[in-house]
C-alpha atoms as a PDB file:
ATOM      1  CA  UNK A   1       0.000   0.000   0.000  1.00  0.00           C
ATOM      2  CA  UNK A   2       1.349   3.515  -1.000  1.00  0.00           C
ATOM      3  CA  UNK A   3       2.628   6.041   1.641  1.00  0.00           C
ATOM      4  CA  UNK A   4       1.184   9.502   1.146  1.00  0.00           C
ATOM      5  CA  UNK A   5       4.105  12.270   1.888  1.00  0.00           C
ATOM      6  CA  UNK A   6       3.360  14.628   4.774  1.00  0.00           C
ATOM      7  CA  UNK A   7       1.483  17.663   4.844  1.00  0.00           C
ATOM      8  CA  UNK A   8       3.023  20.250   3.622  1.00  0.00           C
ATOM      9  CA  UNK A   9       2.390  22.491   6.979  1.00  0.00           C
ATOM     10  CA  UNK A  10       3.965  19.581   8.579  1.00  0.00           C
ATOM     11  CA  UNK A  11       7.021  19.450   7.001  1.00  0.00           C
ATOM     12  CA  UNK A  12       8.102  22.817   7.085  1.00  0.00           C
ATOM     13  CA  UNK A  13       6.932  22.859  11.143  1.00  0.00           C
ATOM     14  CA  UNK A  14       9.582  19.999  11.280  1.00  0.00           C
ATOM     15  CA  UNK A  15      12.678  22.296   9.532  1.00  0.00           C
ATOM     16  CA  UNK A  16      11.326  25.513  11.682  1.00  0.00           C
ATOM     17  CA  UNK A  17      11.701  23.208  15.081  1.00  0.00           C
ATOM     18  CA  UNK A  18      14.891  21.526  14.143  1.00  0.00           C
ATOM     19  CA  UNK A  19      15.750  24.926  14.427  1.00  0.00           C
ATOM     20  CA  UNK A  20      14.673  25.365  17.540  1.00  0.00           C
ATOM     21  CA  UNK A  21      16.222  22.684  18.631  1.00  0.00           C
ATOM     22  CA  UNK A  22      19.445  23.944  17.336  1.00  0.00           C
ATOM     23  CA  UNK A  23      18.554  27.468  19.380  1.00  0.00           C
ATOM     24  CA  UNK A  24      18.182  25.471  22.627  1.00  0.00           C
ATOM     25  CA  UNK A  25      21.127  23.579  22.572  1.00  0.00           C
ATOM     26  CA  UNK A  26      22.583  27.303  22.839  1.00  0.00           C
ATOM     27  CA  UNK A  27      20.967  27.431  26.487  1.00  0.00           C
ATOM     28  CA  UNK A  28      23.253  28.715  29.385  1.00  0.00           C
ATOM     29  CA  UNK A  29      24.565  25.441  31.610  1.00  0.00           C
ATOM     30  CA  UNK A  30      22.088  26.066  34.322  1.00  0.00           C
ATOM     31  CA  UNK A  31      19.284  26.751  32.694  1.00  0.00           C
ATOM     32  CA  UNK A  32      16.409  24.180  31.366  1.00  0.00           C
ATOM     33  CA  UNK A  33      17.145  23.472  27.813  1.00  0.00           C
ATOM     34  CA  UNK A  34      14.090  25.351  25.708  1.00  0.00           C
ATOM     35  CA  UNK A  35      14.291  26.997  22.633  1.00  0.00           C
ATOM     36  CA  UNK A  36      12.329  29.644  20.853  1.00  0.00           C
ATOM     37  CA  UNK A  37      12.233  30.911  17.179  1.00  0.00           C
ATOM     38  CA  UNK A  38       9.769  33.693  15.724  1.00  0.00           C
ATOM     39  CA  UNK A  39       8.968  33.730  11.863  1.00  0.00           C
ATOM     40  CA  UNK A  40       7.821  36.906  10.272  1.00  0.00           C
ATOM     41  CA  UNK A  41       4.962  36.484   7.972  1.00  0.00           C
ATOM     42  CA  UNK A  42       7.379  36.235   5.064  1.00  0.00           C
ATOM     43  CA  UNK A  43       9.304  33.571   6.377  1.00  0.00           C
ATOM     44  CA  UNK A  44      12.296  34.996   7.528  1.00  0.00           C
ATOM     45  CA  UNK A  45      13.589  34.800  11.237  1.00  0.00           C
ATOM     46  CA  UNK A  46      13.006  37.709  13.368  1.00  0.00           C
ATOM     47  CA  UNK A  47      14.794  36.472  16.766  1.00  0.00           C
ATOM     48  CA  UNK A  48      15.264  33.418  19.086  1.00  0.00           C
ATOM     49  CA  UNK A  49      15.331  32.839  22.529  1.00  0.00           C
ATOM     50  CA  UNK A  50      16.757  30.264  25.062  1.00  0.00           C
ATOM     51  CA  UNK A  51      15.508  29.515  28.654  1.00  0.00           C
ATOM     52  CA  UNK A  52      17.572  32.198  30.559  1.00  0.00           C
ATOM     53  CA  UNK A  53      16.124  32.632  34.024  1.00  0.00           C
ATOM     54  CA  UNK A  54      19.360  30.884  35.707  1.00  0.00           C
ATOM     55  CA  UNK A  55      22.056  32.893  34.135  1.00  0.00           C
ATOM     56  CA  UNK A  56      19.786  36.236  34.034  1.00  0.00           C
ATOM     57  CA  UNK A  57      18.205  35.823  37.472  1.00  0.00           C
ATOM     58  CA  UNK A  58      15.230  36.216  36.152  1.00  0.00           C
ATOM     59  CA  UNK A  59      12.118  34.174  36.501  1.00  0.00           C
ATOM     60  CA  UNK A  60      10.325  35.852  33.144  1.00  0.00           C
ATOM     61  CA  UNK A  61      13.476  35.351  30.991  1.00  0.00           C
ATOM     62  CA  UNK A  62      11.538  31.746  29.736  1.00  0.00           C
ATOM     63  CA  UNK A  63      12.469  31.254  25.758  1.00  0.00           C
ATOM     64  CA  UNK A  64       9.488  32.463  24.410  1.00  0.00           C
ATOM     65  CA  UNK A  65       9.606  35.453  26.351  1.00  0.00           C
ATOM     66  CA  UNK A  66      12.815  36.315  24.871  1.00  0.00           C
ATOM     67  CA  UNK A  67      12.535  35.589  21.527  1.00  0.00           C
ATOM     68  CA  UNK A  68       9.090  37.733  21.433  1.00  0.00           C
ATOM     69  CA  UNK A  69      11.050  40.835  22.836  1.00  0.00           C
ATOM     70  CA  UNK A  70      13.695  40.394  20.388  1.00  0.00           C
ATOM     71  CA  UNK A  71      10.830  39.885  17.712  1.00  0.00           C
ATOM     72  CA  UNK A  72       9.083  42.994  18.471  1.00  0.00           C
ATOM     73  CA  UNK A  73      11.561  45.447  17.912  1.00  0.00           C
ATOM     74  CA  UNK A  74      12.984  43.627  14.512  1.00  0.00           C
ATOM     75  CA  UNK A  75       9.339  43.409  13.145  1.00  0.00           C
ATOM     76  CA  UNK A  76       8.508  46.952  13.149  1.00  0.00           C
ATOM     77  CA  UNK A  77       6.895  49.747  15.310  1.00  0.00           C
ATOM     78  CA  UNK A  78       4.132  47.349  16.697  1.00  0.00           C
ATOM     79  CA  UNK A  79       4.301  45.161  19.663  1.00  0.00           C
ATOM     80  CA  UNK A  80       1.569  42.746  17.461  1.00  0.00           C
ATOM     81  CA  UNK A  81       3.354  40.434  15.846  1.00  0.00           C
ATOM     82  CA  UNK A  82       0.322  39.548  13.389  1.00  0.00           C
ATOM     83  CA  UNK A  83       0.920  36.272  11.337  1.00  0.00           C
ATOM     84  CA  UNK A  84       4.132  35.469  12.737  1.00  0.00           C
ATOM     85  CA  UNK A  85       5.101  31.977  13.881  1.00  0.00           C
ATOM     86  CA  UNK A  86       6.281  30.841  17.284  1.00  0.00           C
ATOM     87  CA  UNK A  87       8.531  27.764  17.372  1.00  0.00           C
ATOM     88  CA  UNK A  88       9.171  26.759  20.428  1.00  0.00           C
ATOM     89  CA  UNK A  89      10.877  23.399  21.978  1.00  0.00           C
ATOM     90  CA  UNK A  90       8.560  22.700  25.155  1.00  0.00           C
ATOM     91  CA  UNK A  91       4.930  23.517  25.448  1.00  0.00           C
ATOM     92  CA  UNK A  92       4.492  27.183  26.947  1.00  0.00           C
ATOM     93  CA  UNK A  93       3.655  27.514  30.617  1.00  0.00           C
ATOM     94  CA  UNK A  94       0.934  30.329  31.450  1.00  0.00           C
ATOM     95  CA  UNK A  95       3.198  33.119  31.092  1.00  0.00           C
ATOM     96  CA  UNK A  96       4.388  32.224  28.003  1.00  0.00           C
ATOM     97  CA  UNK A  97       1.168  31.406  26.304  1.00  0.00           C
ATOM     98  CA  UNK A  98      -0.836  34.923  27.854  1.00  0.00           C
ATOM     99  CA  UNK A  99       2.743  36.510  25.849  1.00  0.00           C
ATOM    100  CA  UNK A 100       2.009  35.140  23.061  1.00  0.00           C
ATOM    101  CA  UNK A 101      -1.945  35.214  22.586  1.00  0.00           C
ATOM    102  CA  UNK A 102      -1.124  39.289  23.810  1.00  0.00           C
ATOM    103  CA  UNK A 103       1.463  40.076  21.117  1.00  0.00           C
ATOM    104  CA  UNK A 104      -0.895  38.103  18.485  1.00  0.00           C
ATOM    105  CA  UNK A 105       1.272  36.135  17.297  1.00  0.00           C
ATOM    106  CA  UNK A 106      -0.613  33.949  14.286  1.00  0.00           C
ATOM    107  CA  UNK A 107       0.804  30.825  14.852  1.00  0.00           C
ATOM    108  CA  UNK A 108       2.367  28.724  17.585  1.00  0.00           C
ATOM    109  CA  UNK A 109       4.238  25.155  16.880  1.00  0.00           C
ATOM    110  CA  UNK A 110       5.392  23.397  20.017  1.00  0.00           C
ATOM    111  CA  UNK A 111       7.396  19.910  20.264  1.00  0.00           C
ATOM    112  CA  UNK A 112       6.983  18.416  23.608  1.00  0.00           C
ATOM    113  CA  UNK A 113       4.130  18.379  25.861  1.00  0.00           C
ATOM    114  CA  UNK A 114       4.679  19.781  29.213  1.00  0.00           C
ATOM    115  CA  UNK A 115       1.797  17.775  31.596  1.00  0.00           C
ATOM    116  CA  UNK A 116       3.320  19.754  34.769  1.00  0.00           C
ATOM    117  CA  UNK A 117       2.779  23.892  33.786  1.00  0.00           C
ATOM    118  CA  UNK A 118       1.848  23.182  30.136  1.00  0.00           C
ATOM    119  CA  UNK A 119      -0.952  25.891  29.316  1.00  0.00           C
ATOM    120  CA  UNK A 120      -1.517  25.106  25.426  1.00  0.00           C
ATOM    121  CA  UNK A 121      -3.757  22.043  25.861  1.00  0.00           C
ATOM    122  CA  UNK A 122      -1.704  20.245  28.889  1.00  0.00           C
ATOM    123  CA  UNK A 123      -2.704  21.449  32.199  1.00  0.00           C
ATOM    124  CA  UNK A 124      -4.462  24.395  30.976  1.00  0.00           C
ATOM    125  CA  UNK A 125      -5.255  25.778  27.270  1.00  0.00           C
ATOM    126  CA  UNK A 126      -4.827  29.819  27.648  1.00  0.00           C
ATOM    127  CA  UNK A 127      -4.532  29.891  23.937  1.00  0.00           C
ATOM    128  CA  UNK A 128      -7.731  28.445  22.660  1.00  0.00           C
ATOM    129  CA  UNK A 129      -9.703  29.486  26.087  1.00  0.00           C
ATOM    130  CA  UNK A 130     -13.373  31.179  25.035  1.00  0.00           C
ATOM    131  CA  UNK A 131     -12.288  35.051  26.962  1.00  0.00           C
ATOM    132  CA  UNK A 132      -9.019  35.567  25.059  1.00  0.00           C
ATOM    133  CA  UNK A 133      -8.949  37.762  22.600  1.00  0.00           C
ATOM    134  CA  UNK A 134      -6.367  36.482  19.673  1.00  0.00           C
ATOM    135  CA  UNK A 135      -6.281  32.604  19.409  1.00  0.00           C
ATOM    136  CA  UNK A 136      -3.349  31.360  17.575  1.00  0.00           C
ATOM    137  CA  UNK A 137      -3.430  28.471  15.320  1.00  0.00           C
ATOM    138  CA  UNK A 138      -1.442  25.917  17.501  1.00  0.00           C
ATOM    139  CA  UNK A 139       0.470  22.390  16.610  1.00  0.00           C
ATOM    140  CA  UNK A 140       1.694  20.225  18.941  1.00  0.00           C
ATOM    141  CA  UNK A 141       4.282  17.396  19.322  1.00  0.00           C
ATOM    142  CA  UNK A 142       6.183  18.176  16.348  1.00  0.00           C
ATOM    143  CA  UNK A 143       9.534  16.157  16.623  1.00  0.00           C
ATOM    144  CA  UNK A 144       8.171  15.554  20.131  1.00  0.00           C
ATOM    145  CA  UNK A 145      10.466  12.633  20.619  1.00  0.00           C
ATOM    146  CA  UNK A 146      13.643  14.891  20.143  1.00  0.00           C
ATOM    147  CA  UNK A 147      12.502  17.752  22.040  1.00  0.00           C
ATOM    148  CA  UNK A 148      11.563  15.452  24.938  1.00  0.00           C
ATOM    149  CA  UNK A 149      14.730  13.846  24.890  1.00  0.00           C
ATOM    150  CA  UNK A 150      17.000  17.350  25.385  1.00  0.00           C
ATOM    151  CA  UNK A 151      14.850  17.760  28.951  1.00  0.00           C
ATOM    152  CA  UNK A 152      15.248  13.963  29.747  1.00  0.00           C
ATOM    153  CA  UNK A 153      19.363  14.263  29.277  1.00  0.00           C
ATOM    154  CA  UNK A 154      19.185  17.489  30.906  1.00  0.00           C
ATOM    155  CA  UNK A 155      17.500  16.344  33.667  1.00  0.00           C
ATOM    156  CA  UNK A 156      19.404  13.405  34.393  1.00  0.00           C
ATOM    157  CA  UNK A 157      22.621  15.056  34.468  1.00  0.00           C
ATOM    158  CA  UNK A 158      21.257  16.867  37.542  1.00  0.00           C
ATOM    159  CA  UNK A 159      20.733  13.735  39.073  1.00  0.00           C
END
């Protein structure tokens, strides 16, 4: 029986989060290994982000937080960021996920799950909830197994 080829959407959300993968191995020594990369509209990077809340001292310095700071000043003179894309490594945690549905981003794309803060379908679902007022287009789990396994060999190195 013949194989159809992926999706389209799929296979470019697979090059955008090898990417991020690529962003988080970047991530300062002591700091969970997440990483973040915004698309314009046009396809071109605007800015990434790594988990820096260790080496910053600061707890909001999460990936995605960083990356949409950096993305907001290269897009333009708008804090939206209207049709851009959010790649991102690890599902966002509450924070993360009221940033993004508040800067409007268009699109988020996520690898692994996060059952312990995850807040885009996990443990709570900020971005598709019925009061917000931008809901993103969100994928999940792409190149889960990957993203999952940075955390697991980060975490047992700690151990």
């Amino acid at each position: 029986m013949p194989v159809l080829p992926d999706a389209h959407g799929l296979v470019a959300a697979r090059a955008r989060m090898r990417r991020a993968l690529e962003v988080a191995a970047q991530t300062p020594a002591d700091d969970i290994p997440v990483g973040a990369v915004i698309y314009a509209p046009d396809g071109r990077e605007l800015a990434t982000g790594t988990n820096r809340r260790e080496a910053d001292l600061d707890p909001t310095a999460h990936a995605e937080m960083v990356a949409i700071r950096q993305a907001v000043h290269a897009f333009g003179d708008s804090w939206r960021l209207t049709d851009c894309t959010l790649v991102v490594t690890l599902e966002p945690c509450t924070m993360c996920a009221g940033a993004l549905v508040g800067a409007r981003v268009g699109t988020l794309i996520f690898g692994a799950w996060e059952p312990k803060t995850g807040a885009c379908g996990s443990l709570f679902d900020v971005v598709r909830d019925a009061g917000v007022l931008h809901r993103p287009q969100v994928r999940g789990g792409v190149l889960e197994s990957e993203c999952r396994e940075l955390l697991t060999d980060f975490f047992t190195d700690l151990r």
